[in-house]
Protein backbone atom coordinates (compact mmCIF):
# COMPACT_ATOMS: atom_id res chain seq x y z
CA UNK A 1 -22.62 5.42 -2.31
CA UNK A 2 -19.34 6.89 -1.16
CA UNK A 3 -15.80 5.62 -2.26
CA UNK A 4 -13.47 3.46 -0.20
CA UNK A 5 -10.06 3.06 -0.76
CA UNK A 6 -7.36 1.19 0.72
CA UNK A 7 -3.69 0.37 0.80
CA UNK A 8 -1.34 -1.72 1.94
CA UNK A 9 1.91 -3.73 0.82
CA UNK A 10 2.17 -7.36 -0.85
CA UNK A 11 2.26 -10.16 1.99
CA UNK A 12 0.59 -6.71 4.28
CA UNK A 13 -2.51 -9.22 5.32
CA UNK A 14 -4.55 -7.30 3.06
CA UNK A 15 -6.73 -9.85 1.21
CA UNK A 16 -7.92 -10.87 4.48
CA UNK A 17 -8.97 -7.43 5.86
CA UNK A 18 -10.93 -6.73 2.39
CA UNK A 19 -12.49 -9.97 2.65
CA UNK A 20 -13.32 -9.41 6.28
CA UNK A 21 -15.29 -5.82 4.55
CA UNK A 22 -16.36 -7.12 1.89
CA UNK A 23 -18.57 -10.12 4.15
CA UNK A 24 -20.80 -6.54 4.74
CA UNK A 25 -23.92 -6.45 2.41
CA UNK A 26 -23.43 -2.47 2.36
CA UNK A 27 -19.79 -2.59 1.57
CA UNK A 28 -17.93 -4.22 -1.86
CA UNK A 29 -14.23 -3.73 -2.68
CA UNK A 30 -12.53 -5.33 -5.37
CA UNK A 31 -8.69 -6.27 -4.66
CA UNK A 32 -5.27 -5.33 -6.87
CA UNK A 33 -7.74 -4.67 -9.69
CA UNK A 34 -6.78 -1.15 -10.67
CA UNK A 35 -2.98 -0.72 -9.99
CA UNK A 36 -2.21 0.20 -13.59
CA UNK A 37 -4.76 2.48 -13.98
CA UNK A 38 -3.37 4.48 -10.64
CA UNK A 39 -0.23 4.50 -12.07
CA UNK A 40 -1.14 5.49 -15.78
CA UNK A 41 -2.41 8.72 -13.53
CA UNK A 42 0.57 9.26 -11.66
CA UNK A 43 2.43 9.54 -15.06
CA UNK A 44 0.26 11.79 -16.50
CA UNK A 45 0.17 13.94 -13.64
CA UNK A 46 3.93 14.10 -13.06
CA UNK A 47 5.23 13.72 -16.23
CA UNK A 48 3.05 15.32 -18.40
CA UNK A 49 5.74 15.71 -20.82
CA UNK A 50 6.13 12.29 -21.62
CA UNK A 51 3.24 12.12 -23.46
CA UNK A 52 3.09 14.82 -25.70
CA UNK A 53 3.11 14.27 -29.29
CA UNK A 54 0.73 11.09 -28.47
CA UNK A 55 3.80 9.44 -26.99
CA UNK A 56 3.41 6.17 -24.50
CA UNK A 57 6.14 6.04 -22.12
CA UNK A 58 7.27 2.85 -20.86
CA UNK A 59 8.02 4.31 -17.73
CA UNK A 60 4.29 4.38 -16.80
CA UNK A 61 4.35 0.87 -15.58
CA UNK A 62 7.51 1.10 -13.37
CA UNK A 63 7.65 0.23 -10.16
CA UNK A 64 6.70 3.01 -7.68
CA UNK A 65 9.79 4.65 -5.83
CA UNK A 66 10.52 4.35 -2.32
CA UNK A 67 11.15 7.85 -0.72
CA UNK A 68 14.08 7.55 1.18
CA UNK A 69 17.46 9.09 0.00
CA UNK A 70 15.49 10.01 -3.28
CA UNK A 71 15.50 13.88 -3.77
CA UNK A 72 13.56 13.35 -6.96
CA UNK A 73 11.36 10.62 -5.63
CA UNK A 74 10.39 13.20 -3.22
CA UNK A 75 10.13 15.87 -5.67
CA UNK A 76 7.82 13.58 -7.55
CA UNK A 77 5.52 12.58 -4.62
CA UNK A 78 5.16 16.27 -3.48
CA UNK A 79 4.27 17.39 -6.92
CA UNK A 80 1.56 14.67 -7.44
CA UNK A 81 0.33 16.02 -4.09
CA UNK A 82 -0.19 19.19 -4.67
CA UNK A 83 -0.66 19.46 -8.83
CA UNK A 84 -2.96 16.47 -9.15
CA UNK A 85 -6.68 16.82 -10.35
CA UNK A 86 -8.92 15.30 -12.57
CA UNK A 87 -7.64 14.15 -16.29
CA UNK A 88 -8.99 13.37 -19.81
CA UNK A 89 -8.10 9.96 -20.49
CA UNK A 90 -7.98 9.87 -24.42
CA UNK A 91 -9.92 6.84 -25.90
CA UNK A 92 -6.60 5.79 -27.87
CA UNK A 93 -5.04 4.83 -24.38
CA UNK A 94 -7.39 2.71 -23.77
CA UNK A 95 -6.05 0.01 -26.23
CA UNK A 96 -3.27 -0.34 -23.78
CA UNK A 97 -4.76 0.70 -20.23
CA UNK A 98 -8.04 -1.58 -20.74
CA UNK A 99 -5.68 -4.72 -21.51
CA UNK A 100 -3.06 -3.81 -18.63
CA UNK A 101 -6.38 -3.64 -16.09
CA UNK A 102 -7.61 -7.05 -17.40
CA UNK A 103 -4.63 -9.11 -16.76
CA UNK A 104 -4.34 -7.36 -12.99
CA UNK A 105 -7.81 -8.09 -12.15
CA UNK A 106 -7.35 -11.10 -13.05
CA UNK A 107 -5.17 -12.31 -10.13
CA UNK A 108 -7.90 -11.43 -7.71
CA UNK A 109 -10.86 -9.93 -8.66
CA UNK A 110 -11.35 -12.48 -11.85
CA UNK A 111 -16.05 -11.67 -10.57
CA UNK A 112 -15.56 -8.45 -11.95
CA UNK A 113 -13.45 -9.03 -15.63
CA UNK A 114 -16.90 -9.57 -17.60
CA UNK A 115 -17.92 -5.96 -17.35
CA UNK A 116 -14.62 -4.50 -17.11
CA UNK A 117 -14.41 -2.65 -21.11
CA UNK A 118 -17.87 -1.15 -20.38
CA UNK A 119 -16.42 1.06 -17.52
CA UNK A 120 -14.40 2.86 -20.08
CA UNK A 121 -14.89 6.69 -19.65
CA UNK A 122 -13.24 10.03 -20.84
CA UNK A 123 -11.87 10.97 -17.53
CA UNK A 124 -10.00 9.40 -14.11
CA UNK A 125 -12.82 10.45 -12.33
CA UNK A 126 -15.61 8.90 -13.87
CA UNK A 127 -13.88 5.58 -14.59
CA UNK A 128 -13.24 5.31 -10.99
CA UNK A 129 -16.91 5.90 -10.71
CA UNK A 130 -17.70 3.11 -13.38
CA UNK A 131 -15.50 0.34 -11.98
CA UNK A 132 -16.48 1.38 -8.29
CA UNK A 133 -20.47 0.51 -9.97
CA UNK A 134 -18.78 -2.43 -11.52
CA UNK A 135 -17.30 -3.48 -8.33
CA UNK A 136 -20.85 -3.00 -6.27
CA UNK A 137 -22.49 -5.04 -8.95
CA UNK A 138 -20.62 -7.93 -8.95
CA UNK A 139 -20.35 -8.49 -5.01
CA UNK A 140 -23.27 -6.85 -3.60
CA UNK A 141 -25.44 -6.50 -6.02
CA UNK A 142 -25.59 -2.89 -6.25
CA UNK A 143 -26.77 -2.02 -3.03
CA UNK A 144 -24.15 -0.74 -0.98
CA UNK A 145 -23.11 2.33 1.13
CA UNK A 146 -19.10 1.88 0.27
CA UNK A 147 -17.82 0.55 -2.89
CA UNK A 148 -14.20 0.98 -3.97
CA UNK A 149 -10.46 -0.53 -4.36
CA UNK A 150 -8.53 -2.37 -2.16
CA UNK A 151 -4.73 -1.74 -3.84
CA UNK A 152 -1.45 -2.72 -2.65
CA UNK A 153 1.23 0.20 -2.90
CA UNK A 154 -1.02 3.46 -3.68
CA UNK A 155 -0.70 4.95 -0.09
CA UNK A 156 0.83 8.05 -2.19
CA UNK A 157 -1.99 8.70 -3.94
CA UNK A 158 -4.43 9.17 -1.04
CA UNK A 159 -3.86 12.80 -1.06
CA UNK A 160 -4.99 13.48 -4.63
CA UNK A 161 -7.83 11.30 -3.96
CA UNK A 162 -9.19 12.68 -1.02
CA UNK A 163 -9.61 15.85 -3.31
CA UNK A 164 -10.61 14.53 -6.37
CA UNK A 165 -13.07 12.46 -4.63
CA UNK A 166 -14.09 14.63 -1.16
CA UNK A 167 -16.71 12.41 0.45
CA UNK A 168 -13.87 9.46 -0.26
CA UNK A 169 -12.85 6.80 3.31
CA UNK A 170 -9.33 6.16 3.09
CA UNK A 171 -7.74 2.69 5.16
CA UNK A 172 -4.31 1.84 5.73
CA UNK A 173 -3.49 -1.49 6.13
CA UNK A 174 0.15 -1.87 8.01
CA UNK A 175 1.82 -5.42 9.32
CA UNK A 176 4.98 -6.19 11.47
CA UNK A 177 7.27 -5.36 8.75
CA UNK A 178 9.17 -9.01 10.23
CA UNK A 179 6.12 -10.82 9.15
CA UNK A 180 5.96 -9.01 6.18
CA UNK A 181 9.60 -10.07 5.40
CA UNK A 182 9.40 -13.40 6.59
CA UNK A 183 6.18 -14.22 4.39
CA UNK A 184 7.69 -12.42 1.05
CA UNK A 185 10.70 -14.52 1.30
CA UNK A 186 9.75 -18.14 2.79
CA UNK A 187 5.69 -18.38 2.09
CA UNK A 188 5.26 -16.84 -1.53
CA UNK A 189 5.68 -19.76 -3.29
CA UNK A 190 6.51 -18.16 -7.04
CA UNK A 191 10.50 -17.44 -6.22
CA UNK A 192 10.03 -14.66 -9.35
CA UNK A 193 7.80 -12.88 -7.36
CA UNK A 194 10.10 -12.91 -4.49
CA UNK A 195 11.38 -8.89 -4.33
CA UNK A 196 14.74 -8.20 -3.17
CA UNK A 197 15.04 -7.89 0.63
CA UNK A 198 16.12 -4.76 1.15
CA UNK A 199 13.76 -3.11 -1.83
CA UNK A 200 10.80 -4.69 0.45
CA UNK A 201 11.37 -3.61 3.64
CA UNK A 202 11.92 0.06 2.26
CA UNK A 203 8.59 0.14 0.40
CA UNK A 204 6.81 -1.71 3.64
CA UNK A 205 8.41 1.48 5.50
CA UNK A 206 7.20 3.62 3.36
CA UNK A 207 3.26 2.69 3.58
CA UNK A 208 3.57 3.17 6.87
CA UNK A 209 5.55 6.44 7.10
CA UNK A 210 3.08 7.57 4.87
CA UNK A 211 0.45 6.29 6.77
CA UNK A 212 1.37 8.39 9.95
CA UNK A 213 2.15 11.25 7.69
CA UNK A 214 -1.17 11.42 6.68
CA UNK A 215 -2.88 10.75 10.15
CA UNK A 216 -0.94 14.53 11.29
CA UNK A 217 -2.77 15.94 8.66
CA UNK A 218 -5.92 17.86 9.17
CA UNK A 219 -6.62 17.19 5.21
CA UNK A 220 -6.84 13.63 5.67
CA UNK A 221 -6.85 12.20 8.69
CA UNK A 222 -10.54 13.07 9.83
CA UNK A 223 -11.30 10.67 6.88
CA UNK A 224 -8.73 8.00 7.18
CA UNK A 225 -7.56 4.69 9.66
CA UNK A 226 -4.81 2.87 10.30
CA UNK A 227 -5.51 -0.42 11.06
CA UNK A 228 -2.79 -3.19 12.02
CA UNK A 229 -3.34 -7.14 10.78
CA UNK A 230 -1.93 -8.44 14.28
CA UNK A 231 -5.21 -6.59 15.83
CA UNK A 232 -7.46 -8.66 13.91
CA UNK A 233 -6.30 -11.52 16.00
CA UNK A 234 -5.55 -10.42 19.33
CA UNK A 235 -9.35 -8.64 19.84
CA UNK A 236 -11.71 -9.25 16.42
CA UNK A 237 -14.99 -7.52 17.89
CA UNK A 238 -12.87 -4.48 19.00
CA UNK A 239 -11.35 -4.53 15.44
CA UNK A 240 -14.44 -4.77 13.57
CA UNK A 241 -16.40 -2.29 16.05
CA UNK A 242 -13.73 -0.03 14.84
CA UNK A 243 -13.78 -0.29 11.66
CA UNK A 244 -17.68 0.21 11.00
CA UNK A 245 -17.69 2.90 13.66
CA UNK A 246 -14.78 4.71 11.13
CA UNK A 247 -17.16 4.09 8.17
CA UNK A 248 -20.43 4.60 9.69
CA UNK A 249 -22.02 1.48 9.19
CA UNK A 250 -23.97 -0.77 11.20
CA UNK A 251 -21.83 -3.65 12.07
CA UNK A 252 -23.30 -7.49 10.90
CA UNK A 253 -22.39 -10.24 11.98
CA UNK A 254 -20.76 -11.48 8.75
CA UNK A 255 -17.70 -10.27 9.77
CA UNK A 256 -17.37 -11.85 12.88
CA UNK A 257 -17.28 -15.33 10.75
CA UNK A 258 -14.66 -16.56 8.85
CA UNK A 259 -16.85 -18.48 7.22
CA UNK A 260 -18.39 -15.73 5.31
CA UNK A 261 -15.46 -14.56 4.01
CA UNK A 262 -15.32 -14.66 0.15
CA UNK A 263 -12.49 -14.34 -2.41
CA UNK A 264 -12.47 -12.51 -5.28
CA UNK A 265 -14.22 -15.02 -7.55
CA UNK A 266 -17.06 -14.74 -5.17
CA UNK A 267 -16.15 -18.35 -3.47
CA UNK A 268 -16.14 -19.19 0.24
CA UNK A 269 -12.33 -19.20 1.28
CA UNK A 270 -10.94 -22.21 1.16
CA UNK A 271 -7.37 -21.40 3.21
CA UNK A 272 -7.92 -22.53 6.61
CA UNK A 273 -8.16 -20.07 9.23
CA UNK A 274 -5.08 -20.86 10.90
CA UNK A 275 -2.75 -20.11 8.05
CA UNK A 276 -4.15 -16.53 8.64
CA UNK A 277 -3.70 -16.58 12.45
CA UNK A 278 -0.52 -18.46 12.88
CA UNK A 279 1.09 -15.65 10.23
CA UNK A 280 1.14 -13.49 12.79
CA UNK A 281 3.75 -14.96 14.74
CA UNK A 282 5.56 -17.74 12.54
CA UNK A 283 8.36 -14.92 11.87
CA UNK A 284 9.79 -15.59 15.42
CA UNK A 285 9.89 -19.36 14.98
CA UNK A 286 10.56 -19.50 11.27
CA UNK A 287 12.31 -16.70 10.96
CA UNK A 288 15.61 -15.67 9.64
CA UNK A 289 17.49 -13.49 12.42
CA UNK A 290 19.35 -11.33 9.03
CA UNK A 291 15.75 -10.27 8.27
CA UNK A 292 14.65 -9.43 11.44
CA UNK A 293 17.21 -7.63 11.80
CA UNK A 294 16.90 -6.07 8.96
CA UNK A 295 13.08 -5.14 9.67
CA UNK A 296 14.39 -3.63 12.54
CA UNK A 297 17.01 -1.71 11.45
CA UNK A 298 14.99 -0.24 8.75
CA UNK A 299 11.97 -0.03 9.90
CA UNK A 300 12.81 1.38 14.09
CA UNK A 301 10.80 4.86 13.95
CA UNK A 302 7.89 3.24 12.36
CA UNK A 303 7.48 0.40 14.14
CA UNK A 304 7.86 2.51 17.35
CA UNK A 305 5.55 4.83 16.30
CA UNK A 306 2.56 2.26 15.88
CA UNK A 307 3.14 0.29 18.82
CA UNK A 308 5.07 -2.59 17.33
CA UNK A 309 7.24 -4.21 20.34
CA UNK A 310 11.14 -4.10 19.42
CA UNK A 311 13.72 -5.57 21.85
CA UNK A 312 16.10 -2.65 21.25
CA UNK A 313 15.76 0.59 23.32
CA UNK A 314 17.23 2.57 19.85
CA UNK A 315 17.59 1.79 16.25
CA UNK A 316 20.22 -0.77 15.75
CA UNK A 317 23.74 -0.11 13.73
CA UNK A 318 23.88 -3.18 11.20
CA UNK A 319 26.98 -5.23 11.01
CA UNK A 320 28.89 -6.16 7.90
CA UNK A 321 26.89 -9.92 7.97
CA UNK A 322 23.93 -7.74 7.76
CA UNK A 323 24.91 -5.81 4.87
CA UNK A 324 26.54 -8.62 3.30
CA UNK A 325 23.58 -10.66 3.41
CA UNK A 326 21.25 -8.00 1.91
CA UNK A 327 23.40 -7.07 -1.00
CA UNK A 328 24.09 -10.92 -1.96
CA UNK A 329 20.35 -10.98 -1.62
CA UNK A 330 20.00 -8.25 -3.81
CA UNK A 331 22.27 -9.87 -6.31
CA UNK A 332 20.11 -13.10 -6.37
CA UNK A 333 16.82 -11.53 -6.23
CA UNK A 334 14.36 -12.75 -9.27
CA UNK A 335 11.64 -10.20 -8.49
CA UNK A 336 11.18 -6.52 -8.61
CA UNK A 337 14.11 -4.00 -7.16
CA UNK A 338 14.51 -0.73 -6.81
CA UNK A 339 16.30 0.88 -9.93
CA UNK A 340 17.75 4.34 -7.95
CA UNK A 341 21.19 4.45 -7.38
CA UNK A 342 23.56 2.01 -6.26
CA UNK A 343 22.95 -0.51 -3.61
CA UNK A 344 25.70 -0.18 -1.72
CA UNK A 345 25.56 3.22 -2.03
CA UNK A 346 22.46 3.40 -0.36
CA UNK A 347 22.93 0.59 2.55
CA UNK A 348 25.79 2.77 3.46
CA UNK A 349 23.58 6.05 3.73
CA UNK A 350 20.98 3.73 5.91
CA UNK A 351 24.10 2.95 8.16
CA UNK A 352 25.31 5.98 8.96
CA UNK A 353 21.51 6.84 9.66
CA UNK A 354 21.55 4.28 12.46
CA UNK A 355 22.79 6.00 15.16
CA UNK A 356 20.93 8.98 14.94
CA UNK A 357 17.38 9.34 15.92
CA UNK A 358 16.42 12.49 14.60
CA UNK A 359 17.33 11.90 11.04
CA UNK A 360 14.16 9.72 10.23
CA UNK A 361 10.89 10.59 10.81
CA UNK A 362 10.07 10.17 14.06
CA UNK A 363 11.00 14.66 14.24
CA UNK A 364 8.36 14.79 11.74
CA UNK A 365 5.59 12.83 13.78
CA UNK A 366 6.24 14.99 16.76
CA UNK A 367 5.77 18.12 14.91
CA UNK A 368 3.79 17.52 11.52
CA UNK A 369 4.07 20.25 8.94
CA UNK A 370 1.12 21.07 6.28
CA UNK A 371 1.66 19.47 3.28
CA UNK A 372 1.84 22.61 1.49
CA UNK A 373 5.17 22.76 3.32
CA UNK A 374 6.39 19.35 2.44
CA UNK A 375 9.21 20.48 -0.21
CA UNK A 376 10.90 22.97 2.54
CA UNK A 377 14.29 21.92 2.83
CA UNK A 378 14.63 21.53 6.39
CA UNK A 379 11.66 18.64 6.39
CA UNK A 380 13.33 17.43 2.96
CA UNK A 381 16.40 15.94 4.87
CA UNK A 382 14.27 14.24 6.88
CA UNK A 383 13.83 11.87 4.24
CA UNK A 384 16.92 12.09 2.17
């Protein structure tokens, strides 16, 4: 059985694609199960210091950093790049990690909370080995060639993975970052979960710099695919043809019918096909021109980069309405946002970005560097 893991963002069209995977008898995935235990591991690895003394910091359950403008963000990512490896996971932490994992799986993976506590090992390797059994189990029972985690926002940990785990299949789930937008703010119906505007498209950017980061890399990308929700629609067979020919699988003909498709309960989906299919374009009749924009603005190299049509030849300079809107959005925001810095300190240093192609990443996809190289200062400013 080898590991899968993917990543994507919240309103990404990920549920979908892992139900789509998981309709394979050889292939089980459990979805937004594990994101506390991921980030309990990027705190240990990073900030080791922390927990000395049998300390528990807070911090371990913050929201993950965007990259951009972020020196120590940065720092932080290339560290947990390079210094990550397997750690001992006292059995003391596992008053708090075991109850943090519960309530997460319970969102959408509630098949798999029974045998949760008995997955409980000494190290991050082994109880990703334990809940990726767990996982099999429950949705295929047992007999599958993948098992693993669909999680929304761990793109930055595929690197440690990939060497902790070596045989490990890594997917990357992208969207139009305008749908993306569009469904965060007008289809999630829990206005607390709504994040702030700007804080969204930022992270959505990031999964998917990251993503074509990681395909330039001869580490990686050998073991990992990029695959885009609006593809699912346009051509299924060729989608699905390319996704078992990526993990080596015979294809079955599950996952050419919607009506295979099971949640995470184990039930037949009940959502009508159409939400999913009509997502894809609802942002252009729905949609709020301010956040298209704004998708745009942000998002230009990216988008560009995998294929995403934009009606602007070059990366558009946002007016004051723009900016206006997406700090009084900030403002009002009920869900998460990012912590660094001022806001309007960094919606200026995305404006004066604007007019100037080679100061986002677009250089670095025309001439990728090894990762070993990542902190150099020259690729630094790239990002910051």
């Amino acid at each position: 059985m080898k590991l899968l893991f993917s990543a994507g963002t919240a309103r990404g069209g990920t549920n979908l694609r892992t139900f789509l995977l998981n309709s394979h008898p050889k292939v089980a995935l459990s979805i937004d199960a594990f994101l506390p235990l991921f980030k309990y591991f990027r705190s240990r690895v990073v900030f080791p210091e922390l927990w000395e003394n049998g300390r528990v910091p807070d911090s371990w359950r913050a929201i993950l950093p965007d990259l951009f403008n972020n020196k120590s963000a940065l720092e932080d990512f290339v560290r947990f790049c390079h210094e990550a490896q397997d750690i001992v996971i006292p059995r003391t932490h596992w008053r708090f990690l075991g109850a943090e994992i519960e309530e997460r799986a319970a969102l959408a993976s509630k098949a798999i909370l029974g045998g949760l506590n008995r997955c409980q090992a000494s190290t991050f390797s082994q109880t990703i080995m334990n809940f990726a059994d767990l996982v099999s189990k429950t949705y295929a029972d047992g007999e599958v060639e993948l098992a693993g985690f669909q999680e929304n926002w761990i793109a930055e940990f595929f690197i440690p993975l990939s060497r902790i785990f070596p045989d490990s299949r890594f997917i990357s789930y992208v969207r139009d970052p305008r749908a993306v937008l569009h469904s965060s703010e007008f289809h999630e119906l829990d206005v607390k979960k709504h994040p702030a505007i700007f804080s969204m498209a930022r992270h959505v950017r990031k999964n998917m710099s990251l993503s074509l980061l990681y395909s330039k890399l001869s580490t990686i990308s050998h073991r990992l695919m990029i695959t885009r929700y609006e593809d699912l629609f346009t051509d299924k067979e060729s989608y699905v043809n390319g996704v078992v020919n990526f993990l080596e699988i015979e294809s079955h003909p599950n996952m050419m019918s919607f009506a295979q498709y099971r949640n995470g309960e184990g039930n037949i989906l009940t959502t009508p096909f159409d939400i999913y299919r009509d997502a894809v374009n609802n942002w252009e009749v729905e949609g709020n021109s301010l956040i298209t924009n704004c998708a745009e603005w942000l998002c230009f190299e990216e988008m560009e980069a995998l294929d995403y049509k934009i009606t602007k030849s070059q990366r558009i300079v946002p007016t004051e309405e723009n900016l206006r809107f997406l700090y009084q959005n900030m403002q009002a925001s009920k869900g998460w946002k990012d912590s660094q810095q001022d806001l309007h300190d960094q919606l200026i240093w995305e404006k004066e970005k604007s007019g100037r192609r080679d100061s986002q990443l677009s250089v670095f996809y025309a001439n990728p560097k090894l990762l070993a190289e990542i902190s150099d200062e020259q690729y630094r400013i790239l990002w910051c």
